[in-house]
Protein backbone atom coordinates (compact mmCIF):
# COMPACT_ATOMS: atom_id res chain seq x y z
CA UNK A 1 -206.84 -10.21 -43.94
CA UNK A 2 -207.77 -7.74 -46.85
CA UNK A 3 -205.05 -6.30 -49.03
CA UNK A 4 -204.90 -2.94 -47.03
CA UNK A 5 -204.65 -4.72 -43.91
CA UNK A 6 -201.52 -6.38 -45.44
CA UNK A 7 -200.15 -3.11 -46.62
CA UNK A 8 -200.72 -1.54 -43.44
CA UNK A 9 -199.24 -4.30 -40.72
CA UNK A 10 -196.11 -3.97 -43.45
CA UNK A 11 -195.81 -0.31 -43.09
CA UNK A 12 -196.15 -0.33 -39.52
CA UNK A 13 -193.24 -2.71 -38.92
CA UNK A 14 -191.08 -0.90 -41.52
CA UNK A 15 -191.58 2.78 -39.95
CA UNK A 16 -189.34 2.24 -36.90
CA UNK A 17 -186.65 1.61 -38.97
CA UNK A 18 -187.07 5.10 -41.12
CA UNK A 19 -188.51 7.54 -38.25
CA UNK A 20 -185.09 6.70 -36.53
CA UNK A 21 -182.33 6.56 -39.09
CA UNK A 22 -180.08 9.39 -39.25
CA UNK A 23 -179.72 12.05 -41.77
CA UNK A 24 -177.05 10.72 -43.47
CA UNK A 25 -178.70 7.23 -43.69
CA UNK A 26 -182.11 9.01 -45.26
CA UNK A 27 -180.03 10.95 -47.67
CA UNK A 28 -177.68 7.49 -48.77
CA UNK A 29 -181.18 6.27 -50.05
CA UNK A 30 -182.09 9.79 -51.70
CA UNK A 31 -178.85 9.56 -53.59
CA UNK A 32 -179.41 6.03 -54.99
CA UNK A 33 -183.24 6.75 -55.45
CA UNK A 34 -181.79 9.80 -57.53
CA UNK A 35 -179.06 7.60 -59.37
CA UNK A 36 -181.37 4.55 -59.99
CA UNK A 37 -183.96 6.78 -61.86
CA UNK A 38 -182.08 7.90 -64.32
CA UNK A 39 -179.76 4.79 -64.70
CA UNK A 40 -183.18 3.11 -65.59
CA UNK A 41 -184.87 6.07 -67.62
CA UNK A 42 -185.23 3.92 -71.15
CA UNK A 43 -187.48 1.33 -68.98
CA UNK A 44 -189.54 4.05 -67.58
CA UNK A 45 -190.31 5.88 -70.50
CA UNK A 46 -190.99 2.78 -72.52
CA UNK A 47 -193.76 2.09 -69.84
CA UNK A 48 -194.93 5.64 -69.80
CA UNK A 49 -195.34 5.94 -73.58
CA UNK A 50 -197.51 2.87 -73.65
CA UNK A 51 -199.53 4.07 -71.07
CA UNK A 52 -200.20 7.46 -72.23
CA UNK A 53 -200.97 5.99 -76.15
CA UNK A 54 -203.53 4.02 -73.83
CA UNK A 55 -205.40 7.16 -72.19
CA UNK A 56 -205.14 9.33 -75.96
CA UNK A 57 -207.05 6.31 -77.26
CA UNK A 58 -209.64 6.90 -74.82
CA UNK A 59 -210.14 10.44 -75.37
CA UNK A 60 -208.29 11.85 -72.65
CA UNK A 61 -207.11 15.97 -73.25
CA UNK A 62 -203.92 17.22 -74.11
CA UNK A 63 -203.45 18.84 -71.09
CA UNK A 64 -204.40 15.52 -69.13
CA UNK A 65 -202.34 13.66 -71.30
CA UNK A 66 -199.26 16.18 -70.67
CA UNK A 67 -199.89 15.23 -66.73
CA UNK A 68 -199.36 11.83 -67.20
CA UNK A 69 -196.15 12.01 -69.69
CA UNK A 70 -192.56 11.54 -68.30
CA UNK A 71 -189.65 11.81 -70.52
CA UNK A 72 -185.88 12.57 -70.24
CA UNK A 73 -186.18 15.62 -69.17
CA UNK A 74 -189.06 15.31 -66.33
CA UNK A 75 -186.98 12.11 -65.08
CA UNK A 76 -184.04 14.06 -64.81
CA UNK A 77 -186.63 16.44 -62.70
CA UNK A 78 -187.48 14.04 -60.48
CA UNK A 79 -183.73 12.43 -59.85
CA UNK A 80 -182.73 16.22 -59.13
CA UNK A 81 -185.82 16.67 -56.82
CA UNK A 82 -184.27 13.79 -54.66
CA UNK A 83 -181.13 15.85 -54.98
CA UNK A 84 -183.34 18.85 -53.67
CA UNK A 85 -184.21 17.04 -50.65
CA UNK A 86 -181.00 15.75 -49.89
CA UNK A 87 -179.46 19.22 -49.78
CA UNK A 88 -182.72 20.27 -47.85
CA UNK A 89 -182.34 20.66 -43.64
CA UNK A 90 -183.51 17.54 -41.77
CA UNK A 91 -186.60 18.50 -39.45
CA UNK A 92 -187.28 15.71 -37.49
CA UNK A 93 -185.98 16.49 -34.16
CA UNK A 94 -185.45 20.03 -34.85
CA UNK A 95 -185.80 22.05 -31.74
CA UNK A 96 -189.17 24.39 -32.16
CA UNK A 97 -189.28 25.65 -28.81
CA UNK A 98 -188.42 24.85 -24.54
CA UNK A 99 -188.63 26.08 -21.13
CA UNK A 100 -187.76 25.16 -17.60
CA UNK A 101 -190.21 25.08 -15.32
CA UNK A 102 -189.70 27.31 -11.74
CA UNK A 103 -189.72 23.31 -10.21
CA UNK A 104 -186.85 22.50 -11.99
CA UNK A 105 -188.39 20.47 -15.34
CA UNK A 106 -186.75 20.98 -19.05
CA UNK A 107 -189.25 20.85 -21.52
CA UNK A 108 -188.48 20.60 -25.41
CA UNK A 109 -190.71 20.98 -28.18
CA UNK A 110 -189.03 19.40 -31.29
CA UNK A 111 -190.18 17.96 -34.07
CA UNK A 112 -190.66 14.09 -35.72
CA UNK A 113 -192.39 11.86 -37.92
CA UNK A 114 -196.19 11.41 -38.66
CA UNK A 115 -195.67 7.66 -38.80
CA UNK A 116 -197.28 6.20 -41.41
CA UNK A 117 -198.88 8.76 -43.97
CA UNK A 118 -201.49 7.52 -46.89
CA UNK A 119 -201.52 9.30 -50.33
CA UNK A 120 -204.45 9.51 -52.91
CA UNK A 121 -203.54 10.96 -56.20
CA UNK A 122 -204.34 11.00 -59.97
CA UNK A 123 -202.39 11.48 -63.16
CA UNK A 124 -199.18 12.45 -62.38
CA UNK A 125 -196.59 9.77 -62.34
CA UNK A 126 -193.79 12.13 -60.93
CA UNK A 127 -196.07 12.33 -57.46
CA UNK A 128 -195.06 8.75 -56.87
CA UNK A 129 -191.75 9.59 -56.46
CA UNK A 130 -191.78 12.98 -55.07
CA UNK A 131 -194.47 11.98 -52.23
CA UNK A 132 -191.74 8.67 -51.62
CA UNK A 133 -188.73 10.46 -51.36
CA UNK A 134 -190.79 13.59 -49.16
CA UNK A 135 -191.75 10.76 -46.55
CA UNK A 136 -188.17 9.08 -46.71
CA UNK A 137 -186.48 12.15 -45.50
CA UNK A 138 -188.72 13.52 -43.16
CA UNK A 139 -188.79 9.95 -41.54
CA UNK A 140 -192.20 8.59 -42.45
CA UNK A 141 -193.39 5.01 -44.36
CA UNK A 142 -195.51 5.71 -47.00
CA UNK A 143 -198.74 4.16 -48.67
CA UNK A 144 -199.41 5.35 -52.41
CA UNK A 145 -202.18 5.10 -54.09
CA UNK A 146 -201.85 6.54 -57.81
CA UNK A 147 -204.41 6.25 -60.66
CA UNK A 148 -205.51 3.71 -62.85
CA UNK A 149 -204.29 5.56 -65.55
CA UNK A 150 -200.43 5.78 -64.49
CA UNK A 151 -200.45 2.56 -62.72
CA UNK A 152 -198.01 0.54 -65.13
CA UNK A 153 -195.61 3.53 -64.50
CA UNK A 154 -196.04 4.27 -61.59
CA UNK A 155 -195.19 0.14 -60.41
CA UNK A 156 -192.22 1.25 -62.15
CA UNK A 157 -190.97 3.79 -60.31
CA UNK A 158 -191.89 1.76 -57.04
CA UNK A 159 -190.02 -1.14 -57.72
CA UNK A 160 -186.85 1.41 -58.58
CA UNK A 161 -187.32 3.09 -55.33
CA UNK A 162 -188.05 -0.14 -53.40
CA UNK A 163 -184.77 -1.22 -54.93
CA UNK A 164 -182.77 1.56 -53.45
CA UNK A 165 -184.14 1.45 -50.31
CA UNK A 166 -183.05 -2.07 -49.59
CA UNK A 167 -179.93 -1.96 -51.27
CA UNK A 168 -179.37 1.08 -48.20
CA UNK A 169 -180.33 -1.48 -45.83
CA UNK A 170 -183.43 -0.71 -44.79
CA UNK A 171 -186.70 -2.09 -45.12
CA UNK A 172 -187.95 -1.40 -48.64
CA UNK A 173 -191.75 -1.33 -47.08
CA UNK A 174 -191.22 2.09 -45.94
CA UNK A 175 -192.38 2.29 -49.36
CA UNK A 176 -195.85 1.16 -50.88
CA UNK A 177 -197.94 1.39 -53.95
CA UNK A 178 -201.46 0.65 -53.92
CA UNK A 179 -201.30 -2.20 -57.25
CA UNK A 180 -205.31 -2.74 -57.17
CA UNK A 181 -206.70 0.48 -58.16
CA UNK A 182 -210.41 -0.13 -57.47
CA UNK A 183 -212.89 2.46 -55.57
CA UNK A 184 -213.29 -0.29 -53.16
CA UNK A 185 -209.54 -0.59 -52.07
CA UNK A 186 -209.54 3.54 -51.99
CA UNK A 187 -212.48 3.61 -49.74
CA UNK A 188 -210.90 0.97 -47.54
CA UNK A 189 -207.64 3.10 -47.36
CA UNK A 190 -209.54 6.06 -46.10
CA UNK A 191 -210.78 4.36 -43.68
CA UNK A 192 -207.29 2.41 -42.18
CA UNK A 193 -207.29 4.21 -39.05
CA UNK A 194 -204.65 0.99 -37.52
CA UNK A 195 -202.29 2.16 -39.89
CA UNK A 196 -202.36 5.41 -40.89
CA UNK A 197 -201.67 8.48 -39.07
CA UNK A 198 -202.52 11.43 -41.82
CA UNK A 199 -204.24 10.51 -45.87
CA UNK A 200 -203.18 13.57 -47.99
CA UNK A 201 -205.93 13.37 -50.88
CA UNK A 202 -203.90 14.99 -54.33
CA UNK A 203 -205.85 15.83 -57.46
CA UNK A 204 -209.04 17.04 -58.77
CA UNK A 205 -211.88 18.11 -56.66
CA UNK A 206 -213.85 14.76 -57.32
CA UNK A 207 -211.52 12.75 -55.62
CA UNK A 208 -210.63 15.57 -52.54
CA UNK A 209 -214.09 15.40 -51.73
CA UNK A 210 -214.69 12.13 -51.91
CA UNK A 211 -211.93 11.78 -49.58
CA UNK A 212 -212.84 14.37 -47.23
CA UNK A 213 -215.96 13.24 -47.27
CA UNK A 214 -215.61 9.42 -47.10
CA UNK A 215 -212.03 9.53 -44.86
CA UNK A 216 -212.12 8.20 -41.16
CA UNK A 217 -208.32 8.65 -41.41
CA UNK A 218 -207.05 12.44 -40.73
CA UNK A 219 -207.17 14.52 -44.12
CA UNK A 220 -205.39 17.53 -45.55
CA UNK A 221 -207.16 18.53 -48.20
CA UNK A 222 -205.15 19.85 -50.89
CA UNK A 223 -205.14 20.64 -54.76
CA UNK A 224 -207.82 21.86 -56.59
CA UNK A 225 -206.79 25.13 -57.66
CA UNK A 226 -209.83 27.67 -59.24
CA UNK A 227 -207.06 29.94 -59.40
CA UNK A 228 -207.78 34.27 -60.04
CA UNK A 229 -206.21 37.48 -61.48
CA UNK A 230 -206.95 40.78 -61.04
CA UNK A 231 -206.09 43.38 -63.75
CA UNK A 232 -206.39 46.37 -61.47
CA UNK A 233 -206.72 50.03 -63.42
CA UNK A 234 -203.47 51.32 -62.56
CA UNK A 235 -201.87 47.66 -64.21
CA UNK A 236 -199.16 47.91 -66.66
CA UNK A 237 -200.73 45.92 -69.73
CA UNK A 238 -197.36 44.14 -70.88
CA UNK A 239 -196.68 43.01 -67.85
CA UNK A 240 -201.14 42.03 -67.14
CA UNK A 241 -200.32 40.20 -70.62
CA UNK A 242 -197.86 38.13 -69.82
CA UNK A 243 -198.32 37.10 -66.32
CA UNK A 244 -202.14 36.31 -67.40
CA UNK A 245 -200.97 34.15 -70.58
CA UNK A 246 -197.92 32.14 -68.40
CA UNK A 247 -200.77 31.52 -65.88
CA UNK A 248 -203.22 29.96 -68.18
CA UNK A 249 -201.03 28.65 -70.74
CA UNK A 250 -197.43 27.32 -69.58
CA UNK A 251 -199.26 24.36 -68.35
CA UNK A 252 -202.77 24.51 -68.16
CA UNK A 253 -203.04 21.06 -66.46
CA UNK A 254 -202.00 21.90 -63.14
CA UNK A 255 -203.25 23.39 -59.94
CA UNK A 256 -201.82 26.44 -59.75
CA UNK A 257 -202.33 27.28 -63.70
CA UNK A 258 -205.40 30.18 -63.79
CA UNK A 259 -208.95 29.82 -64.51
CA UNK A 260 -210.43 33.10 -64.15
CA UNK A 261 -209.41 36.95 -64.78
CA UNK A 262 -211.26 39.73 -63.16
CA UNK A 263 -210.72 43.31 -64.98
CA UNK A 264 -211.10 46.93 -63.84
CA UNK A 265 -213.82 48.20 -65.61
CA UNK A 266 -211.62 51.65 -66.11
CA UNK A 267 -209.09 49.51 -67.95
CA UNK A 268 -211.20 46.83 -69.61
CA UNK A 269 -211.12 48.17 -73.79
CA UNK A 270 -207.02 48.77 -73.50
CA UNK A 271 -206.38 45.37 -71.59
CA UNK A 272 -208.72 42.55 -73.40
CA UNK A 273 -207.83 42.94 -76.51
CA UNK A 274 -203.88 43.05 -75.99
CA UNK A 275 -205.28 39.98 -73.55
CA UNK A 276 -207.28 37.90 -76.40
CA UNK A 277 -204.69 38.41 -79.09
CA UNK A 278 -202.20 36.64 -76.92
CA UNK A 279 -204.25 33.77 -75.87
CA UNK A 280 -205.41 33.47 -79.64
CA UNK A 281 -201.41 31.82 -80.28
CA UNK A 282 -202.80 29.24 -77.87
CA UNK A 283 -206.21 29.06 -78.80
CA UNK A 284 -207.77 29.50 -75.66
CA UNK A 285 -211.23 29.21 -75.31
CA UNK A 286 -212.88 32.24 -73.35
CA UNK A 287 -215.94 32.65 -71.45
CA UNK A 288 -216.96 35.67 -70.44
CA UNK A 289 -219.42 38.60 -69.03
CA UNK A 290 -221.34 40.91 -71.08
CA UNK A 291 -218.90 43.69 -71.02
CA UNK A 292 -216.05 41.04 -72.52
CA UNK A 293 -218.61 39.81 -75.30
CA UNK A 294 -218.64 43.72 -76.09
CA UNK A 295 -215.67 44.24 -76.16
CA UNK A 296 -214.10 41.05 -77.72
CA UNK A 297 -216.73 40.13 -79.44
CA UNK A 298 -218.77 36.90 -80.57
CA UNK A 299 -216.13 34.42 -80.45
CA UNK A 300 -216.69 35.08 -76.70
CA UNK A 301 -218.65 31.83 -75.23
CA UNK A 302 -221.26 33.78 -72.57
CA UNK A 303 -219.98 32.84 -68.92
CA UNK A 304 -221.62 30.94 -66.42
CA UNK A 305 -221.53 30.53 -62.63
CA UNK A 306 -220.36 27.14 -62.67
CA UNK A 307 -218.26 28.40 -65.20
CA UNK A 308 -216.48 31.10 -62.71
CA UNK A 309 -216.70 27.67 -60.20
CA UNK A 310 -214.79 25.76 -62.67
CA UNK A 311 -210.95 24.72 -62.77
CA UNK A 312 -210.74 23.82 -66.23
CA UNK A 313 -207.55 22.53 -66.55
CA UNK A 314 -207.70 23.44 -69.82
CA UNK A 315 -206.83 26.03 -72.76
CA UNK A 316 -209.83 27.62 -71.29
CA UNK A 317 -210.40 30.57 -69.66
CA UNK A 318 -213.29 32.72 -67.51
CA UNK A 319 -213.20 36.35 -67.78
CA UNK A 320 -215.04 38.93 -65.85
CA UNK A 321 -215.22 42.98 -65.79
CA UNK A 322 -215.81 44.10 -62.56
CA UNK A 323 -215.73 47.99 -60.92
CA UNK A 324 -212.94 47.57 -58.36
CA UNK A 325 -210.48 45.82 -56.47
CA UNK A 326 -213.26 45.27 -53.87
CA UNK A 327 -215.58 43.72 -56.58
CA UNK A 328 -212.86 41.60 -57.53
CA UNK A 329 -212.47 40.41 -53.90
CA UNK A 330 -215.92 39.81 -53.64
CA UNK A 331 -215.84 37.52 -56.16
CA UNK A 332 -212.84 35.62 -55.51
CA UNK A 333 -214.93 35.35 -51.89
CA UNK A 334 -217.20 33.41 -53.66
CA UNK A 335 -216.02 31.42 -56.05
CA UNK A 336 -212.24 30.39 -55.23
CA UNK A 337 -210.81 27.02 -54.07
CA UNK A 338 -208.44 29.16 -51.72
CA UNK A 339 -205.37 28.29 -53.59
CA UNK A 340 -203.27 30.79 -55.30
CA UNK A 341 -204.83 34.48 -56.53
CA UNK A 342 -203.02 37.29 -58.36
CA UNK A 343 -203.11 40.70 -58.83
CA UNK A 344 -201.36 43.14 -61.36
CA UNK A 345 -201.14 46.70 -59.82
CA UNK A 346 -199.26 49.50 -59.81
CA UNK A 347 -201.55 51.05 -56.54
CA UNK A 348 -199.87 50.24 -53.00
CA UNK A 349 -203.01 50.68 -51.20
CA UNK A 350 -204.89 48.20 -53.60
CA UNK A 351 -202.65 45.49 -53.55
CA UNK A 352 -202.52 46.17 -49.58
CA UNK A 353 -206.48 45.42 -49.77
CA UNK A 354 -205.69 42.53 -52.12
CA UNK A 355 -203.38 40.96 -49.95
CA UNK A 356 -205.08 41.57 -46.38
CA UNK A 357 -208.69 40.43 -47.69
CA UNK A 358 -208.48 37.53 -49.99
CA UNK A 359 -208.29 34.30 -48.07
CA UNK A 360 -206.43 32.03 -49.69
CA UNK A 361 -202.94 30.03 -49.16
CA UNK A 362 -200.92 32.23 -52.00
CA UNK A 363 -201.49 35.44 -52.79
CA UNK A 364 -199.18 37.40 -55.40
CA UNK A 365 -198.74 40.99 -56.70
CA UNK A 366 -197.68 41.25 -59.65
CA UNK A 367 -196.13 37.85 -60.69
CA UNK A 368 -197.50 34.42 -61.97
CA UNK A 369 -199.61 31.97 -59.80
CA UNK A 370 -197.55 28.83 -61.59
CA UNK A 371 -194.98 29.88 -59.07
CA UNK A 372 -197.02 28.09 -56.04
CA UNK A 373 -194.82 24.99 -56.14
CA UNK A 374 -192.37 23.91 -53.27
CA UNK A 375 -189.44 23.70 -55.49
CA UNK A 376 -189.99 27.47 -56.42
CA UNK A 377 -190.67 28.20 -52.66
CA UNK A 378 -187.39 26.97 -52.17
CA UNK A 379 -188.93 24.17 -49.97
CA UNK A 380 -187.85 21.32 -52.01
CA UNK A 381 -189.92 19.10 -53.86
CA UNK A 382 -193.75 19.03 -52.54
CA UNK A 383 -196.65 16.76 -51.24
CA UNK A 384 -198.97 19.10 -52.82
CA UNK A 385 -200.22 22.42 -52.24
CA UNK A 386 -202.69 22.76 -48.83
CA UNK A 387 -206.22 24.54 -48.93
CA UNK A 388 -207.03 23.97 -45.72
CA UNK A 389 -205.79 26.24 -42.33
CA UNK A 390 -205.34 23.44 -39.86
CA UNK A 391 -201.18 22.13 -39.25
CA UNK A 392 -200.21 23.18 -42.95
CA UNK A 393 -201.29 25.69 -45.61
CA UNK A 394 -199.86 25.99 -49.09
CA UNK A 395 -197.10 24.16 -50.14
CA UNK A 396 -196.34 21.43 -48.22
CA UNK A 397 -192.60 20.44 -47.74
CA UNK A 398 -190.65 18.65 -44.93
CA UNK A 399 -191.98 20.58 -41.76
CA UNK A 400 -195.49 19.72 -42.89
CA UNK A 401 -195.01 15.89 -43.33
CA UNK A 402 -193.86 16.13 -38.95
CA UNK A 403 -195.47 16.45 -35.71
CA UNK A 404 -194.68 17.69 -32.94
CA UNK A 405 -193.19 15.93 -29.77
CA UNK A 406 -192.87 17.47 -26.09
CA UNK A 407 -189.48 16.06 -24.38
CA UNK A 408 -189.41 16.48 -20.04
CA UNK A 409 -186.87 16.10 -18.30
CA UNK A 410 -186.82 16.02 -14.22
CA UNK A 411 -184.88 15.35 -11.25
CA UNK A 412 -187.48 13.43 -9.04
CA UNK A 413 -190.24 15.69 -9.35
CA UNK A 414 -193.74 14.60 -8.79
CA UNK A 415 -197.40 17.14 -8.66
């Protein structure tokens, strides 16, 4: 038996247990998940610290190495994110629809549990426990499989959860971490089609589309996040300043951070400037057309199409004049990841246009793209954020880690 087969046949004969416990029972093991992590924070740090010393010896980039960091404060995070949930509605067996039938049959739509759902992710240690605790309450066993990089943590925060959840009385497999990290073991997971019901690939595009590629297992693809603004003409600049800079800047590491802005041409020599000085206090790197070397200068690295393909993840930054709001669209058309785009306008119609035409999960007027997070949605903490159109799209809370279930009722009837 190979070691997924093991982790599967475990997970299969723990799920019972979790897709049909109660909602006070899920939320008794939320609570000590919650309590546990920060009763245990010292031992989890200690861990972490090593770890991340580990991948800055290697090279890794600041903004890589912020991804993989956990201290006080981003434990606290995650033991409130369990909170989150626990004040969160329960879905499974919520009631999404129902008719009788002219021969007499009730039919209910409601929902419940995938089952068993597989997770692929990189980096970030705090996944671990917020794809866990997602699962736990919306009644689903989980299989994690984090990174080689956050592995000594992440066993950590396994064994704490695993701890909790038998300590509730329940069967701590409901829980799983992936310990062999190996492309071999991944590839096997995508392919455990006995065990799992859905594999939700989260990271960088390498490893979504080697999964959505590769997986045998039902995917939704989430994550990578080439991620747009649009400074329209009629844009107030303070406010095209600051919305731009918290995109790129506040943490550059993540999905939803930005990697490209598009300018009106009509307000290009007013905006870039006000634009460059601010990422300067971050020394972001920018990358731009023609028009931005001319106005901003040499410092400007010239732009390439991979380089409008690109999410950096970094203090770097692709910048683009363009002639319109439909120009801007155009190239959002082409180059985004479908994730989260902006625009800064003060024009009804245009941000009408902006709305209506680009196709992507998230689109804003007028405020940040770091916003496209479930705990800002007010949907709790999240499995990641969905680029795909089929069952879920965007951030994906509770309602998106269910199913759906048809319930008939009759009195004798037969066709």
């Amino acid at each position: 038996m190979s070691y997924i087969d093991e982790l599967g046949k475990k997970a299969l004969k723990a799920k019972q247990s979790i897709m049909t416990a109660s909602t006070d029972e899920k939320n008794k093991i939320l609570r000590a998940i919650a309590a546990k992590l920060v009763e245990r924070s010292s031992e989890i740090i200690r861990i972490n610290e090593e770890e991340v010393k580990r991948a800055a010896d290697r090279g890794t980039s600041g903004p890589m190495l912020d991804r993989l960091k956990l201290d006080e404060g981003r434990i606290k995070g995650m033991s409130d994110a369990c909170i989150e949930l626990v004040n969160l509605e329960d879905p499974v067996y919520e009631v999404v629809g129902g008719t009788k039938r002219p021969n007499g049959m009730r039919i209910t739509k409601v929902r419940v549990p995938m089952g068993v759902i597989g997770i692929i992710f990189e980096s970030r240690p705090n996944v671990t426990v917020d794809a866990a605790t997602l699962c736990i309450k919306s009644g689903n066993a989980t299989i994690l499989r984090g990174g080689s990089e956050a592995i000594e943590t992440n066993k950590c925060l396994m064994d704490i959860m695993r701890e909790a959840v038998s300590e509730c009385g329940f069967n701590p497999d409901i829980v799983q971490l992936v310990t062999e990290t190996s492309h071999e073991v991944s590839a096997e997971l995508m392919k455990a089609n006995d065990y799992l019901d859905l594999l939700i690939p989260r990271g960088g595009y390498r490893l979504i589309n080697a999964v959505v590629q590769n997986a045998t297992v039902p995917v939704i693809e989430t994550g990578t996040g080439n991620c747009h603004i649009y400074i329209d003409a009629t844009a107030d600049i303070d406010m095209a300043v600051n919305i731009t800079n918290n995109g790129k800047t506040q943490r550059p590491g993540v999905c939803n951070a930005l990697e490209t802005c598009l300018v009106s041409e009509e307000i290009a020599d007013t905006f870039l400037p006000a634009l460059k000085e601010k990422l300067d206090e971050h020394n972001v790197e920018i990358r731009g057309c023609e028009r931005t070397k001319a106005i901003l200068g040499e410092s400007v690295v010239d732009a390439t199409d991979e380089d409008y393909a690109t999410e950096f993840l970094d203090y770097i930054i692709s910048i683009k004049v363009v002639k319109d709001v439909y120009e801007a669209v155009e190239h959002i058309s082409k180059y985004s990841t479908g994730h989260s785009e902006c625009i800064i306008t003060n024009d009804y119609k245009n941000a009408c246009v902006f709305q209506q035409t680009v196709d992507s999960a998230c689109v804003y007027v007028n405020c940040s793209t770091r916003f496209t997070d479930g705990g800002e949605f007010g949907l709790g903490a999240e499995i990641g954020i969905s680029t795909q159109k089929l069952h879920a799209r965007g951030p994906m809370g509770l309602k998106e880690l269910t199913t759906i279930k048809f319930l008939i009722e009759g009195t004798g009837q037969i066709r």
